[in-house]
Protein backbone atom coordinates (compact mmCIF):
# COMPACT_ATOMS: atom_id res chain seq x y z
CA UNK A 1 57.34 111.30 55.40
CA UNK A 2 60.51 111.91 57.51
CA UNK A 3 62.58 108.70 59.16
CA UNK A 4 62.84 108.55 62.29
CA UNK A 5 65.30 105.51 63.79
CA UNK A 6 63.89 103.46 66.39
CA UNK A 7 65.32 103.74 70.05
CA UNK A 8 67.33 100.52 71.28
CA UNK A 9 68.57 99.82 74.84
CA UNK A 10 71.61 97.40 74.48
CA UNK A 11 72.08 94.98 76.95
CA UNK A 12 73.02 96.02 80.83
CA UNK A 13 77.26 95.62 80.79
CA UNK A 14 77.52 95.95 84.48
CA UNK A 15 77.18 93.31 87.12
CA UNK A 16 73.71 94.02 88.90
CA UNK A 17 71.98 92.00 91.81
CA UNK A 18 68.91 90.46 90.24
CA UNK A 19 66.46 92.45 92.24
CA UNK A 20 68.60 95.70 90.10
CA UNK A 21 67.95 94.33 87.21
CA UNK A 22 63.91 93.12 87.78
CA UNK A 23 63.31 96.27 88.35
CA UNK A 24 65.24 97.95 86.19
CA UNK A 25 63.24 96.17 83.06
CA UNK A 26 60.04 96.85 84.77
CA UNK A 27 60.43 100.65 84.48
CA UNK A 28 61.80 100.12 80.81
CA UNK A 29 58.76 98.70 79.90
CA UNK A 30 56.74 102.08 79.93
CA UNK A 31 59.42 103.52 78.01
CA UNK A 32 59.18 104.69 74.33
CA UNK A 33 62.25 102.40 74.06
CA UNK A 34 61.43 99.73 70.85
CA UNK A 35 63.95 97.28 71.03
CA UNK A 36 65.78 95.68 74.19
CA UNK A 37 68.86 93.47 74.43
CA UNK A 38 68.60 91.58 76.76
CA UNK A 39 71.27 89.16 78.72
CA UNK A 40 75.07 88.99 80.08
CA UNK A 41 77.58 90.25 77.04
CA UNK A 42 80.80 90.99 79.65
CA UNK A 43 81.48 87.65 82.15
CA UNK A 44 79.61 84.47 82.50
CA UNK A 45 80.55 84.43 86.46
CA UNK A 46 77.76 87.02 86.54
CA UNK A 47 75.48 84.57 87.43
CA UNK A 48 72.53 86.09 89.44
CA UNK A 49 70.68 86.37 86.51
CA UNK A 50 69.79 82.43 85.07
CA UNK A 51 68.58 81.68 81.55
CA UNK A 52 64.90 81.53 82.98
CA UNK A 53 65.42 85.09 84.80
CA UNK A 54 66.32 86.48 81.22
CA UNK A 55 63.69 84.97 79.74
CA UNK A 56 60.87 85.82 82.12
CA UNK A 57 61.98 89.74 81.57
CA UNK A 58 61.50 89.00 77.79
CA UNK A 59 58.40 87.82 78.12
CA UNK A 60 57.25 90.86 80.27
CA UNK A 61 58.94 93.52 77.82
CA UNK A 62 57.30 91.64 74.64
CA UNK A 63 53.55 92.07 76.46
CA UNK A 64 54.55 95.82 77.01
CA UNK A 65 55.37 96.01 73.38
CA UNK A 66 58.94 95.68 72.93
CA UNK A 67 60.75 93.95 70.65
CA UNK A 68 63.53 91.61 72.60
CA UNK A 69 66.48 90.32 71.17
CA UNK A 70 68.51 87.84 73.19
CA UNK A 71 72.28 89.37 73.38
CA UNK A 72 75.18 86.70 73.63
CA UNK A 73 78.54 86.66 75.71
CA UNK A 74 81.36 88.75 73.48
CA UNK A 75 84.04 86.83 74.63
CA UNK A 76 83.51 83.01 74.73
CA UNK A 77 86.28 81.02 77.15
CA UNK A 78 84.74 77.67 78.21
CA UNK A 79 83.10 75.17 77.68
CA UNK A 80 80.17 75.86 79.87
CA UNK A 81 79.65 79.31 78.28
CA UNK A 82 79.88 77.71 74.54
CA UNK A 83 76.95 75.49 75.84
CA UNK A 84 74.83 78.25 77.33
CA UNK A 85 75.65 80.03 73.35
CA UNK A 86 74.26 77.33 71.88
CA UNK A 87 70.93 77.62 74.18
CA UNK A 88 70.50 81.14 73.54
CA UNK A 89 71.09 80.64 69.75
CA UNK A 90 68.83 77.79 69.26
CA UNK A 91 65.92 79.44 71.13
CA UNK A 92 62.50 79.55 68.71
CA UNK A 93 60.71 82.70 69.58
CA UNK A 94 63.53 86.00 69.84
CA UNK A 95 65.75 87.36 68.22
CA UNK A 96 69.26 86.98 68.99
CA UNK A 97 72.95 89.51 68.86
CA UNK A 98 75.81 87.76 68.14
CA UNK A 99 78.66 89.77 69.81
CA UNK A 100 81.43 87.00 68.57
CA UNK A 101 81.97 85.01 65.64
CA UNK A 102 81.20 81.55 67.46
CA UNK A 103 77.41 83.13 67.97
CA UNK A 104 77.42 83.73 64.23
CA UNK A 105 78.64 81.11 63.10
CA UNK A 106 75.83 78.83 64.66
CA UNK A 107 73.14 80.86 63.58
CA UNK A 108 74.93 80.84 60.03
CA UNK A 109 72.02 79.28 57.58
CA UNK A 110 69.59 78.64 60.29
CA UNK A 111 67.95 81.83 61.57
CA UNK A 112 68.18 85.56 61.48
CA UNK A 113 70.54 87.94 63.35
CA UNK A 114 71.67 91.00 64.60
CA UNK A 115 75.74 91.86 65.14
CA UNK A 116 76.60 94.14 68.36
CA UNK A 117 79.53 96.49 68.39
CA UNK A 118 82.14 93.92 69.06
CA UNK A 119 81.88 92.24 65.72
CA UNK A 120 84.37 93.82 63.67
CA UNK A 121 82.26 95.00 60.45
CA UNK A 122 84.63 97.37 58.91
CA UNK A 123 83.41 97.02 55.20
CA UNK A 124 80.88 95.83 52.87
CA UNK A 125 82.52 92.80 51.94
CA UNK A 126 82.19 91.74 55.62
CA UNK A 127 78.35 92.85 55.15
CA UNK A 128 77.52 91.11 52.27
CA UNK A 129 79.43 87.80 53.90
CA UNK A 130 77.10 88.25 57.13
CA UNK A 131 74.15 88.73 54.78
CA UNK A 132 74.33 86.21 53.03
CA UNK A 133 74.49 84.20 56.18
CA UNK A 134 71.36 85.18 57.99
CA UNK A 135 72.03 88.97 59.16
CA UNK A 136 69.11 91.55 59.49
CA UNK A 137 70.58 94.48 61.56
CA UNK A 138 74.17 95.05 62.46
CA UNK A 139 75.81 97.66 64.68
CA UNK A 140 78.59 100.61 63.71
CA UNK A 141 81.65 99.37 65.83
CA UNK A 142 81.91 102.39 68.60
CA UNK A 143 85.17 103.48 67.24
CA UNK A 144 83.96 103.87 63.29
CA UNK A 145 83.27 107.72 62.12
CA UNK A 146 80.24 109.16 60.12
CA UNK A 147 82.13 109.27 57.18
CA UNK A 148 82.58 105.32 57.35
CA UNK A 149 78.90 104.59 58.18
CA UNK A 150 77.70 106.62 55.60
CA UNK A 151 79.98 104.65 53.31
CA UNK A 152 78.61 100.78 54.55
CA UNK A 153 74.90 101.97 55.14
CA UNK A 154 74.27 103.04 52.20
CA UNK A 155 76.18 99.93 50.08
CA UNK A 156 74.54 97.63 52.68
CA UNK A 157 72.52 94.30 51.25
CA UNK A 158 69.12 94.72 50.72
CA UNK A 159 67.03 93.96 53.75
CA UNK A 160 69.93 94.38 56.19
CA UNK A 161 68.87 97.37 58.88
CA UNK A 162 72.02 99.90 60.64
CA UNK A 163 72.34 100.73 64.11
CA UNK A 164 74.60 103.13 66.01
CA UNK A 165 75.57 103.24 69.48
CA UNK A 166 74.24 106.74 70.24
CA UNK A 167 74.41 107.03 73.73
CA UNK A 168 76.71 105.41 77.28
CA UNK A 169 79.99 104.57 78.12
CA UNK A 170 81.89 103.24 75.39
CA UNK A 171 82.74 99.25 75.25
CA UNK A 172 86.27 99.80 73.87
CA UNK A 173 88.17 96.30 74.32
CA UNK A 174 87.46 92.65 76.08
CA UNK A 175 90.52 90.81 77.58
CA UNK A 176 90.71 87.07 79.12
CA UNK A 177 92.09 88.95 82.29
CA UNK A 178 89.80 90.57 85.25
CA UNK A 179 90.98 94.00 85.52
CA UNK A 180 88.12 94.58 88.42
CA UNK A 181 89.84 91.29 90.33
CA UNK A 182 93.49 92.13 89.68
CA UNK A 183 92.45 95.99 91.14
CA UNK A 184 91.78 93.97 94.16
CA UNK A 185 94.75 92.04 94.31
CA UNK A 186 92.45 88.86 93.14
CA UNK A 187 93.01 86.19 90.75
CA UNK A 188 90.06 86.01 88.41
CA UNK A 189 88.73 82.53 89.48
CA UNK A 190 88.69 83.89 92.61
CA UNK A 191 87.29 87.66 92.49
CA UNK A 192 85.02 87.25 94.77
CA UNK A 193 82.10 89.21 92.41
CA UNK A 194 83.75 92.77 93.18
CA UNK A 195 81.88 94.02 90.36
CA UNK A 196 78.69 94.21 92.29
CA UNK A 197 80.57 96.88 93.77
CA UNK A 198 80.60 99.00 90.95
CA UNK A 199 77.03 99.85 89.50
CA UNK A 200 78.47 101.63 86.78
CA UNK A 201 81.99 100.31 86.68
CA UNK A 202 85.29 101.13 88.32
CA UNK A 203 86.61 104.44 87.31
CA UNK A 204 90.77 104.34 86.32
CA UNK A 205 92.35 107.30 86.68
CA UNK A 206 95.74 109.45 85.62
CA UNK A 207 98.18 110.40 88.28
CA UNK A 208 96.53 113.64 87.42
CA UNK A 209 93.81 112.50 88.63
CA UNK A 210 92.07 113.12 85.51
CA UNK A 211 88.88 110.67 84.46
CA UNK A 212 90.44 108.62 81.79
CA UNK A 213 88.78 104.25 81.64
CA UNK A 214 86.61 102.31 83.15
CA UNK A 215 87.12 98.99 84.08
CA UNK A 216 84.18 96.44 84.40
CA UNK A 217 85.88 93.05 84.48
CA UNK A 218 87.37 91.69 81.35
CA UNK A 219 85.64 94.79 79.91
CA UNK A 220 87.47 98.20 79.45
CA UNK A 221 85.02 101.36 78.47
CA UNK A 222 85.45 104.65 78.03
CA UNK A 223 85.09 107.18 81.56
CA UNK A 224 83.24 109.75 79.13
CA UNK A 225 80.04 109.43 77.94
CA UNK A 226 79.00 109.56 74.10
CA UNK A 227 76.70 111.45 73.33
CA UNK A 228 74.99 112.02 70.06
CA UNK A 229 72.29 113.85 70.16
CA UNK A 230 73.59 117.21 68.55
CA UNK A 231 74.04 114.74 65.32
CA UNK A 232 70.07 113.51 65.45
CA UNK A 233 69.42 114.78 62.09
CA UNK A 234 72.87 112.88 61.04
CA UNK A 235 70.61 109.95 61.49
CA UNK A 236 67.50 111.31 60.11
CA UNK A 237 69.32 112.03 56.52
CA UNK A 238 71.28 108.88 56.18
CA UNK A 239 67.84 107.17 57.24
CA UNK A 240 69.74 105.21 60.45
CA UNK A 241 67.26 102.37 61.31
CA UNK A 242 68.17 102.04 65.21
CA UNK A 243 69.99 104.17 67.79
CA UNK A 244 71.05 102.57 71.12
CA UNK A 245 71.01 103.27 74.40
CA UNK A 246 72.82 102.02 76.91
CA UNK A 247 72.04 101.18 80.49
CA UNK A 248 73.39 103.14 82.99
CA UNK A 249 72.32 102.47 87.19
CA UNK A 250 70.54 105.87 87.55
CA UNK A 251 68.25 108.16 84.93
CA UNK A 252 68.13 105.69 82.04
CA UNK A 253 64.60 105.84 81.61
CA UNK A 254 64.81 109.70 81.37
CA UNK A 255 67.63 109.63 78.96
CA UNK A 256 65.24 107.52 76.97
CA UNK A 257 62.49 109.93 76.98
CA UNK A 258 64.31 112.75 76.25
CA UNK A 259 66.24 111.16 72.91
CA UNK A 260 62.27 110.20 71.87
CA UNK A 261 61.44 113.83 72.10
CA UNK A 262 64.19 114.88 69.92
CA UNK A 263 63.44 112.34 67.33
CA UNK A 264 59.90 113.84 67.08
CA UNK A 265 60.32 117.14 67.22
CA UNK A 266 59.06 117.96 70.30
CA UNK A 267 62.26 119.42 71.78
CA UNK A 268 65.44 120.70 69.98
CA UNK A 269 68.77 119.03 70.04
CA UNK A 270 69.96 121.70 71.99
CA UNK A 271 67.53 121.48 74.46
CA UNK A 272 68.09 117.43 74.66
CA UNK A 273 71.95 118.21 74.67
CA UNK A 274 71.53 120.32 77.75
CA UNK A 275 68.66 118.24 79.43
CA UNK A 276 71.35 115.29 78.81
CA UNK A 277 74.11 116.98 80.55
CA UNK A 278 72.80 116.10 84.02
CA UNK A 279 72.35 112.29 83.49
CA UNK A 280 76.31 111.87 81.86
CA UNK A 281 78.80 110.19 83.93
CA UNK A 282 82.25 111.80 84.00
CA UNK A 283 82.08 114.18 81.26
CA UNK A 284 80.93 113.59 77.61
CA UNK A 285 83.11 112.63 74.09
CA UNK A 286 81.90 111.97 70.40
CA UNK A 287 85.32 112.25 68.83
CA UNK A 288 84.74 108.57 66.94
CA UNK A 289 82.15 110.02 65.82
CA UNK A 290 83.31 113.02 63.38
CA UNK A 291 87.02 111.05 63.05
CA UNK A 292 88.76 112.27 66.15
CA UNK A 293 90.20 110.82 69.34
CA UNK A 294 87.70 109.21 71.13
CA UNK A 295 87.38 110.88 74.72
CA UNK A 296 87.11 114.50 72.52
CA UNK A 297 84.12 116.48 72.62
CA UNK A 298 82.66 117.93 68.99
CA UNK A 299 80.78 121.29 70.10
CA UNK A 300 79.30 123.39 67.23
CA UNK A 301 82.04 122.16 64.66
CA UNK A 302 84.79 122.84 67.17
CA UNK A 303 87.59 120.15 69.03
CA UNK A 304 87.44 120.84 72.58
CA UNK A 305 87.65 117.86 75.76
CA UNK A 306 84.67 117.12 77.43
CA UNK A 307 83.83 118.96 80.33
């Protein structure tokens, strides 16, 4: 029987109003999606969404089938945010990403969990460490090749599942500064929640004007968008266990669908590359990917930029 990875959609990175994000979840709910990650991973000021808002979309995605898994903030400042950590950690009934050390190390012993791409898991020392401390899926760090994830899967602990980040705007860094404030000429404590001004981010640009980051507060990304669908049967041979998704403010749903397709046969990767074009933001890059820069685009074997 051939293995087929389940679809993920990691947790929204961008500061949406809450009405955004209700509905959002309520169209990714008839998705073939099969795990969500839910929750804020980028600034606690984000704070249109409570804990009860989170957890009333969990409850909704889990009745349409889903499994939900509680994502954490990757970069923990405060006080206040350390005490909402421990909430979401402590919870009794989902799952929960660590996306820090702090997460993990309260969950260490006591429960089950899953590492995002900000947890630096560059060998399988580190994986037998986390294993032996309570982890059940972790995910490739976006700038890791195929070469090294062939290398941890497959010397991975018993038990312990893989997932890649397959698709979206790369989350390449996390700083204690607000590069979406200081843009503005505002001090961080005082931004004024300009990032509900960018749905998907604030696009940085050369003095060529050339596409090159994205800022989305303390978060930097990549402008391209990866994209691996061309390497689909990658997956399928190395027997991948999750591929994620992530959100984007238009056509998410439909770059859902059309990675389930591919995954079952019932369109090619070509077709899915080309059906994908329309819904990528900015050009696309997979250069991590097959060991090369990062905003390059790997096209039948050959190193060209993305268009």
């Amino acid at each position: 029987m051939t293995h087929r990875p389940k679809l993920s959609l990691g947790p929204i990175l961008y500061y949406w109003p809450r009405e955004q994000v209700f509905s959002f979840y309520q169209r990714i709910a008839d998705t073939p999606v099969d795990i969500v990650y839910l929750g804020e991973t980028v600034c606690s000021k984000r704070r249109d969404m409570r804990s009860d808002a989170w957890l009333q979309l969990a409850d909704m995605l889990q009745q349409a089938g889903k499994q939900v898994v509680l994502s954490t903030l990757t970069l923990i400042e405060a006080s206040s945010e350390l005490s909402t950590l421990r909430k979401i950690c402590s919870n009794d009934k989902y799952s929960v990403e660590a996306n820090d050390m702090a997460a993990v190390q309260l969950m260490s012993g006591n429960r089950e969990f899953v590492t995002g791409p900000a947890v630096n898991i560059y060998n399988s020392r580190t994986l037998s460490v986390l294993a032996r401390s309570g982890l059940k899926r972790w995910t490739l760090p976006v700038e890791l090749s195929k070469q090294t994830l062939a290398s941890l899967h497959k010397n991975r602990p018993e038990g312990v599942e893989t997932e890649v980040f397959a698709f979206g705007r790369l989350p390449l860094a996390y700083s204690a500064r607000c590069f979406t404030a200081r843009a503005h000429n505002l001090p961080k404590d005082d931004c004024q929640f300009r990032c509900l001004d960018y749905a998907d981010g604030l696009m940085l640009r050369t003095r060529e004007d050339e596409s090159f980051l994205v800022l989305n507060g303390i978060q930097t990304q990549s402008a391209k968008t990866q994209n691996l669908v061309n390497d689909i049967n990658d997956f399928i041979d190395l027997e991948i266990d999750v591929l994620r998704i992530s959100p984007q403010s238009n056509n998410t749903e439909r770059v859902i669908e059309i990675f389930h397709e591919c995954l079952h046969g019932n369109i090619t990767k070509s077709e899915a590359e080309t059906s994908l074009q329309k819904y990528m933001m900015s050009g696309e890059c997979n250069g991590y990917w097959h060991a090369m820069p990062g905003m390059v685009n790997s096209c039948a074997g050959n190193e060209q930029e993305c268009a």
